[in-house]
N, C-alpha and C. Protein backbone atom coordinates (compact mmCIF):
# COMPACT_ATOMS: atom_id res chain seq x y z
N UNK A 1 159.88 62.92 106.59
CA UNK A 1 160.86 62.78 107.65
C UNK A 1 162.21 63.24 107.17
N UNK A 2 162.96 63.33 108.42
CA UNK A 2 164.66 63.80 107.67
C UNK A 2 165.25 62.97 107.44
N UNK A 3 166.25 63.14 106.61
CA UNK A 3 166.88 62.26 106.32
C UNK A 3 168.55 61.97 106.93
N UNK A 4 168.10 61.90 108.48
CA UNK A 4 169.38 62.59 108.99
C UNK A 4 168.95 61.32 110.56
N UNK A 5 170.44 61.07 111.32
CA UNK A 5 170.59 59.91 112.34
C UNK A 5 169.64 60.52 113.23
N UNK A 6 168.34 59.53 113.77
CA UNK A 6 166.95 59.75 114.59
C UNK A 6 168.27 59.85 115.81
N UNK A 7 169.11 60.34 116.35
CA UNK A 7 169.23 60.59 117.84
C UNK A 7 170.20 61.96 118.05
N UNK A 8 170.27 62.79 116.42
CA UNK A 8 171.45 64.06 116.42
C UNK A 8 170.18 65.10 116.63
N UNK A 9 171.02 66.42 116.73
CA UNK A 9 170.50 67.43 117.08
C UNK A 9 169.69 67.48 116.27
N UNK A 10 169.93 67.59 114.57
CA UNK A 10 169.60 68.18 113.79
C UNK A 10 168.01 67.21 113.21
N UNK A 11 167.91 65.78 113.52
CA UNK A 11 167.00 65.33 113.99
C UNK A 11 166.13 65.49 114.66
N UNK A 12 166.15 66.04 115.95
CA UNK A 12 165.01 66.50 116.81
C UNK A 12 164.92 67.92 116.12
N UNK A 13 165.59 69.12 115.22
CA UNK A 13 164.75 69.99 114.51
C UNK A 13 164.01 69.36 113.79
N UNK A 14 164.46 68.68 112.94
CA UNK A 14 163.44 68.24 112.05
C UNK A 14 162.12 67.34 112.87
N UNK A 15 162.24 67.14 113.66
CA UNK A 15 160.75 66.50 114.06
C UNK A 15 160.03 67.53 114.59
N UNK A 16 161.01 68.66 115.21
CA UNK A 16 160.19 69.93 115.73
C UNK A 16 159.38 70.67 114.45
N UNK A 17 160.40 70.90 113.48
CA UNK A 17 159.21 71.19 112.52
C UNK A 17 158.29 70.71 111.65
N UNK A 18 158.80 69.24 111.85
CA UNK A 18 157.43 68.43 111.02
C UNK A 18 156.66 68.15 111.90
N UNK A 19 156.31 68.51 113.61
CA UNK A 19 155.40 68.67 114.45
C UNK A 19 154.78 69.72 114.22
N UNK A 20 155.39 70.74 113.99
CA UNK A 20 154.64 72.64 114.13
C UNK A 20 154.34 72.76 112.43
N UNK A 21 154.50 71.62 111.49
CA UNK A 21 153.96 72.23 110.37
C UNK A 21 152.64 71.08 110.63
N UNK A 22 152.90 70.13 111.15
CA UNK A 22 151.59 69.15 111.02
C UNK A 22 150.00 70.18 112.04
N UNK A 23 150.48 70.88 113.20
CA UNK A 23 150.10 71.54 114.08
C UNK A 23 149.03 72.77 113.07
N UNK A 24 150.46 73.50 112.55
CA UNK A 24 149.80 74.90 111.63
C UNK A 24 148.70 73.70 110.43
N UNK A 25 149.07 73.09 110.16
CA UNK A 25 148.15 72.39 108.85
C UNK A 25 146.68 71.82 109.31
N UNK A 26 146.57 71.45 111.12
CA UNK A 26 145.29 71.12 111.45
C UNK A 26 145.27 72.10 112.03
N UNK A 27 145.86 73.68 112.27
CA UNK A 27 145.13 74.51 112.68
C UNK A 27 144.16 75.66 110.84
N UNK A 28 145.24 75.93 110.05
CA UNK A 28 144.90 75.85 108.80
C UNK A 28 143.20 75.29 108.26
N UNK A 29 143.69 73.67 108.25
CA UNK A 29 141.60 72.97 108.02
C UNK A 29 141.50 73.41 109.12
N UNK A 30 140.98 73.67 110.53
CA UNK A 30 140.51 74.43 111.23
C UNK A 30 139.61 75.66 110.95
N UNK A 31 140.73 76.14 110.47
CA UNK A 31 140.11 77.92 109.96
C UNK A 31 139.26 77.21 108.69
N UNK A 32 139.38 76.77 107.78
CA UNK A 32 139.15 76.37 106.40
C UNK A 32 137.44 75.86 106.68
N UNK A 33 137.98 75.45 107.58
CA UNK A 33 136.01 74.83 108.37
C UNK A 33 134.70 75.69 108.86
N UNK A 34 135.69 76.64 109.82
CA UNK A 34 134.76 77.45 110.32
C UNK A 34 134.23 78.44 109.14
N UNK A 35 135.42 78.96 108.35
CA UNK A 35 134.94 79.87 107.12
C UNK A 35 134.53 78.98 106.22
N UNK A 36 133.78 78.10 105.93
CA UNK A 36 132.85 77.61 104.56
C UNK A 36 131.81 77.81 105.18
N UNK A 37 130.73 78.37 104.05
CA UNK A 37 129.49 78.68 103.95
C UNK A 37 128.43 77.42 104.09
N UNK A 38 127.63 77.32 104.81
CA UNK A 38 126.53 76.55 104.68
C UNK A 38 125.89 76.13 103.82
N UNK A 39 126.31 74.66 103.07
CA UNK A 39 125.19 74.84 101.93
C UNK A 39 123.98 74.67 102.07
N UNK A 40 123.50 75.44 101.24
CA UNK A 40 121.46 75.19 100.83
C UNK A 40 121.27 74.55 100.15
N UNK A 41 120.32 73.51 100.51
CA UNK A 41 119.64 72.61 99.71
C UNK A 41 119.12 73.43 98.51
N UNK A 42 118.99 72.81 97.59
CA UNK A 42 118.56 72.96 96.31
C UNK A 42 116.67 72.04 96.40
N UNK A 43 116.38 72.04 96.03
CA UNK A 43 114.70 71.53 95.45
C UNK A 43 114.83 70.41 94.92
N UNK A 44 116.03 70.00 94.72
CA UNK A 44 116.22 68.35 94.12
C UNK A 44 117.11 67.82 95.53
N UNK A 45 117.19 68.70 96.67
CA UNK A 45 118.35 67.72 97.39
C UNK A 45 117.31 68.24 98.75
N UNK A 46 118.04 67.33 99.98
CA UNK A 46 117.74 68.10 101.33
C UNK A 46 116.28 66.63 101.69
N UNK A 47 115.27 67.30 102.07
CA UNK A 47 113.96 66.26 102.84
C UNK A 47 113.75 65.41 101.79
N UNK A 48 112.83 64.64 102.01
CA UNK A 48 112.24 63.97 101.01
C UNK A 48 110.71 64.68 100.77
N UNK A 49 110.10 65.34 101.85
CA UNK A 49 109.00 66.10 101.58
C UNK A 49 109.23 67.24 100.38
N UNK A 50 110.34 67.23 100.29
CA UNK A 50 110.27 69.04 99.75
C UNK A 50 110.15 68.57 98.55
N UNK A 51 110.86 67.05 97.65
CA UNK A 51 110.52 66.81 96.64
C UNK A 51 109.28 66.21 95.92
N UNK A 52 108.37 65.73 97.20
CA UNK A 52 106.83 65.36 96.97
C UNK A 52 105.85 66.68 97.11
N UNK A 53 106.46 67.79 97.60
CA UNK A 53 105.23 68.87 97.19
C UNK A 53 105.61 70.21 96.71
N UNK A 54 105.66 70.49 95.56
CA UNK A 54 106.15 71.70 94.95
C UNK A 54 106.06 72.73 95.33
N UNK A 55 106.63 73.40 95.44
CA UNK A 55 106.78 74.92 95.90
C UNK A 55 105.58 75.89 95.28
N UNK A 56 104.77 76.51 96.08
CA UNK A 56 103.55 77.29 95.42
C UNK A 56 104.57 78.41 94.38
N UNK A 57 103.77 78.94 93.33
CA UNK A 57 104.17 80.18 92.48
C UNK A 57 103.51 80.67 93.45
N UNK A 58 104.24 82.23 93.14
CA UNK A 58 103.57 83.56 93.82
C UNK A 58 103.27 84.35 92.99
N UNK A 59 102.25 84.63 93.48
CA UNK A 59 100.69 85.41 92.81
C UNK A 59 100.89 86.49 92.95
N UNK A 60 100.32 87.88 91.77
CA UNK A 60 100.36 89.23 92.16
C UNK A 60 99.14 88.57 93.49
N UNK A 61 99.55 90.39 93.85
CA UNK A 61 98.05 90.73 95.13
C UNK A 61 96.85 90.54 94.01
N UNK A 62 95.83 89.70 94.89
CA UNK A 62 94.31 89.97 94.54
C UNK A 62 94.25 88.81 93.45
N UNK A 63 95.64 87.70 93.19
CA UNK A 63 95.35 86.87 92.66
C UNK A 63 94.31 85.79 92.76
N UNK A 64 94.54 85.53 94.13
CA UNK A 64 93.83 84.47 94.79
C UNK A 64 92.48 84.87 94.87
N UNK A 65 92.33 85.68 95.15
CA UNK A 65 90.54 85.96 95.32
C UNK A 65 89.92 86.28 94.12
N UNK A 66 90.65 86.17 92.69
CA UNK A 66 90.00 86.09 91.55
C UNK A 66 90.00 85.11 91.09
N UNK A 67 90.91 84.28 91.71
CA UNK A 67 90.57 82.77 91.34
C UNK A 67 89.84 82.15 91.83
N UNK A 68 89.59 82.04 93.06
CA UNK A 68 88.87 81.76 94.17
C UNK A 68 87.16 81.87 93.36
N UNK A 69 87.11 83.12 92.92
CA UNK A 69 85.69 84.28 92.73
C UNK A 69 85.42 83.15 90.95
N UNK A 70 86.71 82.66 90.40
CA UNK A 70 86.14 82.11 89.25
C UNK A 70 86.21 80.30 89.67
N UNK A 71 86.30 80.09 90.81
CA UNK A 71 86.27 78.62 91.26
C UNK A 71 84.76 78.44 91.86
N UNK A 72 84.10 79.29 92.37
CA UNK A 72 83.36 79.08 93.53
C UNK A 72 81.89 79.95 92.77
N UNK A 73 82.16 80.60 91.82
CA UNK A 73 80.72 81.72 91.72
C UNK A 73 80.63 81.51 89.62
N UNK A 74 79.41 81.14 89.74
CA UNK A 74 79.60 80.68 88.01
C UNK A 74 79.28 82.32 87.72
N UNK A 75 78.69 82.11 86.33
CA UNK A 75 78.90 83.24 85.15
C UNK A 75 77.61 84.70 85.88
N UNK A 76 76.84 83.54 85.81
CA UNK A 76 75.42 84.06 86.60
C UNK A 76 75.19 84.74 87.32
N UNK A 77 75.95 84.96 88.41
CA UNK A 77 75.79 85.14 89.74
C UNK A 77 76.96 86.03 90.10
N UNK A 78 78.00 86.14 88.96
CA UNK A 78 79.08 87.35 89.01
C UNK A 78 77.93 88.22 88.13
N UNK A 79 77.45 87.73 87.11
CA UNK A 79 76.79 89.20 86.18
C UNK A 79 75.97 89.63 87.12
N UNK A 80 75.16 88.91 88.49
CA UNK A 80 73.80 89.51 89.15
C UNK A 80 74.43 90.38 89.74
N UNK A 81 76.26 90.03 90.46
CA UNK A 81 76.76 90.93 91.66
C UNK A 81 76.93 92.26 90.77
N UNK A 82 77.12 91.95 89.93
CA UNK A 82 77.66 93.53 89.14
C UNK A 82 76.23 94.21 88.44
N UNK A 83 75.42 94.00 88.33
CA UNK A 83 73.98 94.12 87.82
C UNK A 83 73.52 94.87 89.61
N UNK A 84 73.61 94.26 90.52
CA UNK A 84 73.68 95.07 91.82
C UNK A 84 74.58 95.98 91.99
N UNK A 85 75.99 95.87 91.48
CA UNK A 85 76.64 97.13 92.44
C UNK A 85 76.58 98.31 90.93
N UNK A 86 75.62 97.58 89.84
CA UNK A 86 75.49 99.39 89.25
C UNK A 86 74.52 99.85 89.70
N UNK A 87 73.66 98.83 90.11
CA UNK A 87 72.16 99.95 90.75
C UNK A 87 72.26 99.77 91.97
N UNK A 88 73.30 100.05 92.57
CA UNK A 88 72.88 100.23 94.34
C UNK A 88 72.61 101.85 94.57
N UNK A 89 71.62 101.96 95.72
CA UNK A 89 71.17 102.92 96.11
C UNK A 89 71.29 103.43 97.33
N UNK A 90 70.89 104.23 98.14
CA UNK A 90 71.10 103.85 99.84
C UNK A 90 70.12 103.33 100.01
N UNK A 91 69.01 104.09 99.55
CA UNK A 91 67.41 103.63 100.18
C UNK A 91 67.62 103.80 101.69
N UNK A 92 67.18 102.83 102.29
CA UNK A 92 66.37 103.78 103.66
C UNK A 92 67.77 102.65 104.71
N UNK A 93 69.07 102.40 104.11
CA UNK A 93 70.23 102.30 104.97
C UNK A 93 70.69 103.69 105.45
N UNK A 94 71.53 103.22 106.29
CA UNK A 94 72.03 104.61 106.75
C UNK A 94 73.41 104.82 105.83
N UNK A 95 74.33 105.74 105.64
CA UNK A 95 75.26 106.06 105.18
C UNK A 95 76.47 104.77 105.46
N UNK A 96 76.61 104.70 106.70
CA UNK A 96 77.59 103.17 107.00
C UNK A 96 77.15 102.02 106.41
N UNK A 97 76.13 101.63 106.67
CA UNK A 97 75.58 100.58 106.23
C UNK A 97 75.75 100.50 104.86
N UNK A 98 74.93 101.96 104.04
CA UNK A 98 76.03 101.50 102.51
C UNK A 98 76.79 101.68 101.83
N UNK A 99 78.30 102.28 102.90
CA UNK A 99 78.69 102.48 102.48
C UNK A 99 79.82 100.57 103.08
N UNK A 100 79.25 99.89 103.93
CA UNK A 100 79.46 98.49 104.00
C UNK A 100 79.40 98.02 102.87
N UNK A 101 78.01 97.63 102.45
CA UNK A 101 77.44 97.16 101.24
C UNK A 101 78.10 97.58 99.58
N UNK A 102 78.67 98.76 99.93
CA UNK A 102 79.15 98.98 98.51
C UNK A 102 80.65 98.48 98.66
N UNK A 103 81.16 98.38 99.92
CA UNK A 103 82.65 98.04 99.61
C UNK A 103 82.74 96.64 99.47
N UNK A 104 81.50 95.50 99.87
CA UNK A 104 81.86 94.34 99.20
C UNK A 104 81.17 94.03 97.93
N UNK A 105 80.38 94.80 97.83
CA UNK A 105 80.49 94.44 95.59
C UNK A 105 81.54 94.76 95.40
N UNK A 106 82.36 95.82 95.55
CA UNK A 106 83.12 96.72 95.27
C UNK A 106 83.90 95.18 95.05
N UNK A 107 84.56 95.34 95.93
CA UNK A 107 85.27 93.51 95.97
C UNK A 107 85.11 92.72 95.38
N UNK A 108 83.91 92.23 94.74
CA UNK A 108 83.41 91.43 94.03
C UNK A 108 83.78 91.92 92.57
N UNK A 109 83.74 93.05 92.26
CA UNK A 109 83.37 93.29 91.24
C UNK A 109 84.84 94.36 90.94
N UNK A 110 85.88 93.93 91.53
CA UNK A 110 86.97 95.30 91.12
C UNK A 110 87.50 95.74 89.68
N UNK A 111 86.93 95.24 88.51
CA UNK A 111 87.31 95.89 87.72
C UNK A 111 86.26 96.72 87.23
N UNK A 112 85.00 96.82 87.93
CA UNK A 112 84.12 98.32 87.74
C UNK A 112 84.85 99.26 88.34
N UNK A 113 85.70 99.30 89.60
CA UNK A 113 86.15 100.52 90.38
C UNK A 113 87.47 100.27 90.01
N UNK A 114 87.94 100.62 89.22
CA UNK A 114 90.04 100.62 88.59
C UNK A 114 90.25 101.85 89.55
N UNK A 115 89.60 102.59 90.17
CA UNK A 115 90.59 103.59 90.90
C UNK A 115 89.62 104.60 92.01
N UNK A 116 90.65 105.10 92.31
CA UNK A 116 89.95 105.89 93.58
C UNK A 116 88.42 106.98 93.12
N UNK A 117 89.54 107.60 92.12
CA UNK A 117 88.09 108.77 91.46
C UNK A 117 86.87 107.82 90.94
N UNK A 118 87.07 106.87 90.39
CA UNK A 118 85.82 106.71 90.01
C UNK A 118 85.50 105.77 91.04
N UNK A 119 85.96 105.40 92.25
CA UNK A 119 85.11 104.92 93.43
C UNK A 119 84.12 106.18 94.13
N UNK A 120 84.81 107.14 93.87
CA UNK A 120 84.05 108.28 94.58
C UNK A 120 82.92 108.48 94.08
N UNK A 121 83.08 108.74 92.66
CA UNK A 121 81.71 108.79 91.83
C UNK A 121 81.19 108.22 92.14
N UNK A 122 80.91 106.72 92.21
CA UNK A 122 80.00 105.66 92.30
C UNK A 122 79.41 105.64 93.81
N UNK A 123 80.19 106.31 95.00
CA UNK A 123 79.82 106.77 96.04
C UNK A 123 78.67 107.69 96.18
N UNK A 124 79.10 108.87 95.44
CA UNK A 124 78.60 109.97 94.92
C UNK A 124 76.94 109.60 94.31
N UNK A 125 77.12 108.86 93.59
CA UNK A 125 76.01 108.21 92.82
C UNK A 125 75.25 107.33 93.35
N UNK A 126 75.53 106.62 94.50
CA UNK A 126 74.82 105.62 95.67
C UNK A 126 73.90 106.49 96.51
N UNK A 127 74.67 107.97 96.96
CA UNK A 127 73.91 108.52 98.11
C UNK A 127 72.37 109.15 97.78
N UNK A 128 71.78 109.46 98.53
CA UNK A 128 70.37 110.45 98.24
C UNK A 128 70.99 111.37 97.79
N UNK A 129 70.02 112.08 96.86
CA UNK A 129 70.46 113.34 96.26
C UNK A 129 70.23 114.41 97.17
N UNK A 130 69.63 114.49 98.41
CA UNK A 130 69.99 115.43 99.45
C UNK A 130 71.49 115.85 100.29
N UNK A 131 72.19 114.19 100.48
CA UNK A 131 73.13 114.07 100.66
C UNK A 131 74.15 114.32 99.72
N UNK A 132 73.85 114.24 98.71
CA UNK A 132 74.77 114.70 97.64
C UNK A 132 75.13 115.89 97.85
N UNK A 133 73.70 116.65 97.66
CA UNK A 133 73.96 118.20 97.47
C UNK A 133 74.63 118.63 98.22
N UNK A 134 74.70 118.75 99.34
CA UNK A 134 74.99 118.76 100.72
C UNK A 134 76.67 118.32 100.83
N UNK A 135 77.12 117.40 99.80
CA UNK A 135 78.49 117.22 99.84
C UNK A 135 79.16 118.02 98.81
N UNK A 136 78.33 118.31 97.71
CA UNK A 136 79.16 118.75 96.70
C UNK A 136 78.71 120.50 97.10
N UNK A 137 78.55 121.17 98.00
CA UNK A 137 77.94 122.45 98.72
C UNK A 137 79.34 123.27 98.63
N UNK A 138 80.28 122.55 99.04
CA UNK A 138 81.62 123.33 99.36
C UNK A 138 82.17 123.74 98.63
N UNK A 139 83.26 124.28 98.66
CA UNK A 139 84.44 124.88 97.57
C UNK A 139 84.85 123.84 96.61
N UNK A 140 85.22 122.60 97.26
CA UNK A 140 85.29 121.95 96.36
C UNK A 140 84.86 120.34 96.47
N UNK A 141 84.19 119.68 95.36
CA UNK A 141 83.54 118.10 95.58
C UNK A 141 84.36 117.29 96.51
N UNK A 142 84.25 116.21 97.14
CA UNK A 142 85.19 114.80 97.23
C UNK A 142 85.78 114.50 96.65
N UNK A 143 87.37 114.29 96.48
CA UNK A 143 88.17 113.24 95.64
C UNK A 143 88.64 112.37 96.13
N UNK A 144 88.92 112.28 97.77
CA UNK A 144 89.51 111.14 98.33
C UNK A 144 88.25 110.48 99.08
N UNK A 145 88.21 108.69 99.22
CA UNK A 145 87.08 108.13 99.41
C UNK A 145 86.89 108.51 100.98
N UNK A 146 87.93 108.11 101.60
CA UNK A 146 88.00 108.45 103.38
C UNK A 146 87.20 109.94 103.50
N UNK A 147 87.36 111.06 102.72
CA UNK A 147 86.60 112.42 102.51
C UNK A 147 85.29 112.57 102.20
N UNK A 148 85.17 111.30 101.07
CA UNK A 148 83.93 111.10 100.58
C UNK A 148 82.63 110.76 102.05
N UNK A 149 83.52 109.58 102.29
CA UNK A 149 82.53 108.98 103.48
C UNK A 149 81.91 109.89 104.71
N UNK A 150 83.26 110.64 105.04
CA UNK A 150 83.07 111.16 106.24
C UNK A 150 82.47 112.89 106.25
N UNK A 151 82.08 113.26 104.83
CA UNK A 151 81.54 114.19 104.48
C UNK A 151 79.79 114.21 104.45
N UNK A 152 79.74 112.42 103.42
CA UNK A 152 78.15 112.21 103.58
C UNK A 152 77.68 111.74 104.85
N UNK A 153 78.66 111.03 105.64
CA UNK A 153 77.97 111.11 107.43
C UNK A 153 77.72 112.33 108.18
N UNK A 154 78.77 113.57 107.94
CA UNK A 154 78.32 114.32 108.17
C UNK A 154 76.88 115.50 107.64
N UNK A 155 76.77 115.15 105.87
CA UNK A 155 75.72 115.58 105.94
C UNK A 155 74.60 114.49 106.31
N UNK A 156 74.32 113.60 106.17
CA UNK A 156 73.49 112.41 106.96
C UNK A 156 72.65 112.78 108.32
N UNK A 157 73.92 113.55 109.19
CA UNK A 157 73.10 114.05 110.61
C UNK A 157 72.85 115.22 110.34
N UNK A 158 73.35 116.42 109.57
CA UNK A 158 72.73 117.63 109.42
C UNK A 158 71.05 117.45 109.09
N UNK A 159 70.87 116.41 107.82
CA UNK A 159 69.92 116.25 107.44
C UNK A 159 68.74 115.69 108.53
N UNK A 160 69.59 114.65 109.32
CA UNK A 160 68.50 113.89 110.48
C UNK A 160 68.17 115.13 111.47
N UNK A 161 69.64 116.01 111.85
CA UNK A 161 69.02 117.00 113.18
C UNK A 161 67.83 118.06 112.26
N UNK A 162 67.92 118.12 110.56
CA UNK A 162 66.67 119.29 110.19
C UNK A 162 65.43 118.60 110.45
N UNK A 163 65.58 117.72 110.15
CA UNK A 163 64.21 116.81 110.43
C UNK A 163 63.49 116.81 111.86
N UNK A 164 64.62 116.34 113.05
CA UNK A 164 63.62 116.73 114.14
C UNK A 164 63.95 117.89 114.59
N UNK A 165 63.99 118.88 114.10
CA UNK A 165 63.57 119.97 114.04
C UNK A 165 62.50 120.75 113.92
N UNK A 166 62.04 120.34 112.96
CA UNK A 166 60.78 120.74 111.97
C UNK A 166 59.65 120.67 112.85
């Protein structure tokens, strides 16, 4: 307050500006409010749930289904799946069908196939050797699998239309 007689001029300035500074000072925290940031809970603060169930780690890709594959399938029965997807054959499936069948060993078993080329091979190596020939005929073999597939379907029906032909 001033230190000056509450009924002179120079009194009512001074209350005028210890009104318009009290004014600017709750307009001031005003602004001071709207601009602070939201805090985020931290993992020790905030629900009470969040501190009774821990936050999952995150897994590369393809974590979970190798854990899963060593929770659910003993020693046995991974060596039979892979003991199958080295000797799969077509035999008397059609081209889709194994080429179904090979993409879930394939799954089962992904560290026989580390990569595209040698998925092809093993493609390559599934089909009849009619169908083979018949793919590797061109300028040049399969390297991409989508190429692979849609090369041995196509020889698949060349082979079915020679047949009723004959």
């Amino acid at each position: 307050m001033c230190a000056t007689k509450p009924n002179s001029a120079r009194a009512k300035s001074c209350n005028y500006s210890s009104r318009l500074q009290r004014q600017l000072l709750e307009q001031q925290q005003e602004m001071n409010r709207l601009q602070e940031v939201p805090q985020v809970p931290v993992a020790n603060q905030g629900d009470p749930w969040n501190l009774e169930v821990p936050p999952a780690p995150v897994a590369p890709a393809g974590h979970k289904r190798t854990s899963l594959r060593g929770m659910y399938y003993n020693r046995e029965t991974h060596a039979a799946q892979q003991d199958e997807f080295n000797d799969i054959k077509q035999g008397s499936m059609t081209v889709l069908e194994a080429v179904k069948k090979f993409e879930k060993l394939a799954c089962l078993c992904p560290k026989l196939v580390p990569n595209k080329i040698e998925k092809v091979r093993r493609l390559m190596k599934m089909f009849h050797t009619d169908i083979a020939k018949q793919m590797n005929a061109g300028s040049s073999p399969p390297t991409i699998v989508a190429n692979c597939i849609s090369r041995a379907i196509r020889a698949e029906n060349w082979i079915n239309q020679d047949k009723e032909t004959r």
